[in-house]
Protein backbone atom coordinates (compact mmCIF):
# COMPACT_ATOMS: atom_id res chain seq x y z
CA UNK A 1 -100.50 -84.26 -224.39
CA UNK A 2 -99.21 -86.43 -221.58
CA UNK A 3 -100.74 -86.10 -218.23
CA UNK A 4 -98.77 -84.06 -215.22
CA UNK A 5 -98.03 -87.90 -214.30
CA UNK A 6 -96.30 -89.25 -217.36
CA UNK A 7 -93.64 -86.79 -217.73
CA UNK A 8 -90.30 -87.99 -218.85
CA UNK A 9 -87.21 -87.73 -216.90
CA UNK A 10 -85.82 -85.02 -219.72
CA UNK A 11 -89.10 -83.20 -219.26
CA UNK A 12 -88.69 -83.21 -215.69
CA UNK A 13 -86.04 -80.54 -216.16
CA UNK A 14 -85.89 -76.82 -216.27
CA UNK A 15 -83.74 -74.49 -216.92
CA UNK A 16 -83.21 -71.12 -215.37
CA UNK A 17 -81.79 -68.02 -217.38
CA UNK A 18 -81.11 -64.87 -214.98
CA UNK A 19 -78.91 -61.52 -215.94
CA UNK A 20 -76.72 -60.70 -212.95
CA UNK A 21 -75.22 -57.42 -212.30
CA UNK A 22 -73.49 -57.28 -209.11
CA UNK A 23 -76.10 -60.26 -207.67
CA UNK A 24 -73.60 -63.07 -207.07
CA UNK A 25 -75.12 -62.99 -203.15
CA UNK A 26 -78.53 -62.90 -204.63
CA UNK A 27 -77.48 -65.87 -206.88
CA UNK A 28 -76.03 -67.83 -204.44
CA UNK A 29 -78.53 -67.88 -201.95
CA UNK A 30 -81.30 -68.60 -204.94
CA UNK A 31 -79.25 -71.86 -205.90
CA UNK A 32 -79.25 -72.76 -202.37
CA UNK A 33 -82.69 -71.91 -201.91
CA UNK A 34 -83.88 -74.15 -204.56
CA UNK A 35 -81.80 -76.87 -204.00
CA UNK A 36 -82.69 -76.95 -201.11
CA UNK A 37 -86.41 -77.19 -201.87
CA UNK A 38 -86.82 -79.38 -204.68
CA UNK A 39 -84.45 -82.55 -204.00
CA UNK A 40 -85.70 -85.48 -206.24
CA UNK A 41 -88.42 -82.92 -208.06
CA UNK A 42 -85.94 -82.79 -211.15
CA UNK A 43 -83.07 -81.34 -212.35
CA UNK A 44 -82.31 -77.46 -212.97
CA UNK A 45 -79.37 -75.88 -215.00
CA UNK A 46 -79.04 -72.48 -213.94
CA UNK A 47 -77.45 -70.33 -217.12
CA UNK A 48 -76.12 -66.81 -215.68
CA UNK A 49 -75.40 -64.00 -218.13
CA UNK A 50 -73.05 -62.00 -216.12
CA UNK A 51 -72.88 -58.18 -217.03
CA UNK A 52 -71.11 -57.04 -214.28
CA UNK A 53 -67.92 -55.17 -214.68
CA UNK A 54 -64.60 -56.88 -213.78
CA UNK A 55 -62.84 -56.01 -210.23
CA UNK A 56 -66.70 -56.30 -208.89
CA UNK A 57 -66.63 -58.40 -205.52
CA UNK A 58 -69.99 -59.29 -206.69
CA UNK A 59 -69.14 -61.08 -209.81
CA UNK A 60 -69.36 -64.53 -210.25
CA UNK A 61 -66.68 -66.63 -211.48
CA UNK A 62 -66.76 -69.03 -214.10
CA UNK A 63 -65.01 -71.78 -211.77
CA UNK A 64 -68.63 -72.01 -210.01
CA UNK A 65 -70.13 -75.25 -210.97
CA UNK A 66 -73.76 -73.93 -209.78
CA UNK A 67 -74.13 -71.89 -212.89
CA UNK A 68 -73.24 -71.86 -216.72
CA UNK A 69 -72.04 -68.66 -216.69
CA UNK A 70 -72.11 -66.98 -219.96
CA UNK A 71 -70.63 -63.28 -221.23
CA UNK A 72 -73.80 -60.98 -220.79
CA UNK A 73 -74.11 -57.66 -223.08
CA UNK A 74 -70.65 -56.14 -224.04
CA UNK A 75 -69.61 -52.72 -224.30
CA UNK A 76 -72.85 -49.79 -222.58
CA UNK A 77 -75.85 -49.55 -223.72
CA UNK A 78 -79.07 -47.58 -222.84
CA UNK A 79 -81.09 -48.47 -219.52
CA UNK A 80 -82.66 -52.29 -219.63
CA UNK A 81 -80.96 -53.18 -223.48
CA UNK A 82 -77.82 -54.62 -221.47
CA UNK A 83 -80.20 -56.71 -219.53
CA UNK A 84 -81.91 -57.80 -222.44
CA UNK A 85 -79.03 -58.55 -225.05
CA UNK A 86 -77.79 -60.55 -222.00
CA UNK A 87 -81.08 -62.13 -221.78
CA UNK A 88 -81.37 -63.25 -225.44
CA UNK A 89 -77.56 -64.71 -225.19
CA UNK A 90 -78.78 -67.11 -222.63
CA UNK A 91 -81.97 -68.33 -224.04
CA UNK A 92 -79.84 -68.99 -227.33
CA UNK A 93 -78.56 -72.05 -224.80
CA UNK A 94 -81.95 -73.33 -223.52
CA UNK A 95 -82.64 -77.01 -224.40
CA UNK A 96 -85.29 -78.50 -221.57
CA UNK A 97 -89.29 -78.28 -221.87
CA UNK A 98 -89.58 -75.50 -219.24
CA UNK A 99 -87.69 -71.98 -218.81
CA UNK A 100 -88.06 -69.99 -216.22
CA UNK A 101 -86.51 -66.43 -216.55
CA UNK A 102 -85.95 -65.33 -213.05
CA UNK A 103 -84.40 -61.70 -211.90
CA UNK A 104 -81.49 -62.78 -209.36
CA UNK A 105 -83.44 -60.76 -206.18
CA UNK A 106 -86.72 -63.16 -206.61
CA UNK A 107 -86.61 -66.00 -204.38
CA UNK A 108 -88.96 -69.08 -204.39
CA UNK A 109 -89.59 -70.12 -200.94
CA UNK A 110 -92.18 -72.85 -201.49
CA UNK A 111 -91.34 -76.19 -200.76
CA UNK A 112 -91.40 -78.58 -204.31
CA UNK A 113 -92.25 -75.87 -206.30
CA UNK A 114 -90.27 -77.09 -209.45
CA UNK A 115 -92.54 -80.35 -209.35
CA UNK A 116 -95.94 -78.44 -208.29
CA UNK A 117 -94.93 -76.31 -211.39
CA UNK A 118 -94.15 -78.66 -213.79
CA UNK A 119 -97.02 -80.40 -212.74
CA UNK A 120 -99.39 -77.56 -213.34
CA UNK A 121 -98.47 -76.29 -216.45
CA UNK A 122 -98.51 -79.80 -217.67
CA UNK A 123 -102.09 -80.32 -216.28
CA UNK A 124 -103.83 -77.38 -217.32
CA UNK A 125 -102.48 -76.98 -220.98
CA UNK A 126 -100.11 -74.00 -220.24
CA UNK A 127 -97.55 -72.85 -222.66
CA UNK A 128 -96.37 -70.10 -219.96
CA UNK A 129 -96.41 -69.19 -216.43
CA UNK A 130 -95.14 -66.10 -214.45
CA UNK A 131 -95.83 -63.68 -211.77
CA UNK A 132 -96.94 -60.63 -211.52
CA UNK A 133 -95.50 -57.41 -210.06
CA UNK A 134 -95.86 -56.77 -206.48
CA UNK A 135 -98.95 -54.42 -206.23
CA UNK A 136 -96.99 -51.93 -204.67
CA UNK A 137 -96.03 -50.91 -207.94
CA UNK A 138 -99.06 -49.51 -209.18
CA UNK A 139 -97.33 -47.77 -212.97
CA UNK A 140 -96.63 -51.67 -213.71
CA UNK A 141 -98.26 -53.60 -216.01
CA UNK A 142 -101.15 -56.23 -214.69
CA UNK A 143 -102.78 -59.57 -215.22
CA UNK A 144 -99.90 -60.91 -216.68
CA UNK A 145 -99.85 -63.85 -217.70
């Protein structure tokens, strides 16, 4: 395995997949947000599978060039299957190293986190790496990863 240090430029990269429905703000300001924060860490592609219903102010367009936006779930389906059907569409299009699945309302305020990240899962071995729920919400699942 090559050391946190000896990554190449393609593994430098990461892609984000995120579901929108009515979170072109959220979206936005994320892209921003990152941008902002990692400049020279690496490059991200930011694939949005967008599920929200035409006319919405809070659609995003495909003209963006922030985002590959994809078609997210079509037609209505039961509570959380859009989300994931539009989910699985956009990991279909993942080709860097890292993914990081990321709801559109959680925003990463730490300076060079893409590098710190990269670095760390590199370092210690790790085939995954996530958050956990906030513990305000006690009936969700814990420890994970």
């Amino acid at each position: 395995m090559d050391s946190a240090n000896e990554l190449s430029a393609r593994d430098r990269n990461l892609t984000i997949c995120t579901v929108s429905f009515h979170n072109a703000p959220h979206l936005i300001a994320n892209w921003e947000l990152a941008e902002r924060l990692n400049q020279g860490s690496g490059r991200l592609r930011w694939i949005v599978a967008e599920n929200t219903p035409e006319g919405s102010k809070y659609k995003l367009t495909s003209s963006d060039p922030r985002f590959h936006l994809i078609d997210g779930a079509e037609g209505r389906h039961r509570d959380n299957y859009h989300h994931t059907i539009a989910l699985q569409n956009a990991l279909h299009l993942v080709d860097t190293r890292f993914l990081l699945v990321l709801d559109p309302d959680f925003y990463i305020v730490r300076p060079r986190w893409l590098e710190d990240v990269l670095d760390h899962m590199v370092g210690s071995d790790l085939g995954m790496f996530g958050v956990p729920w906030h513990p305000k919400y006690i009936d969700k699942y814990r420890y994970f990863p």
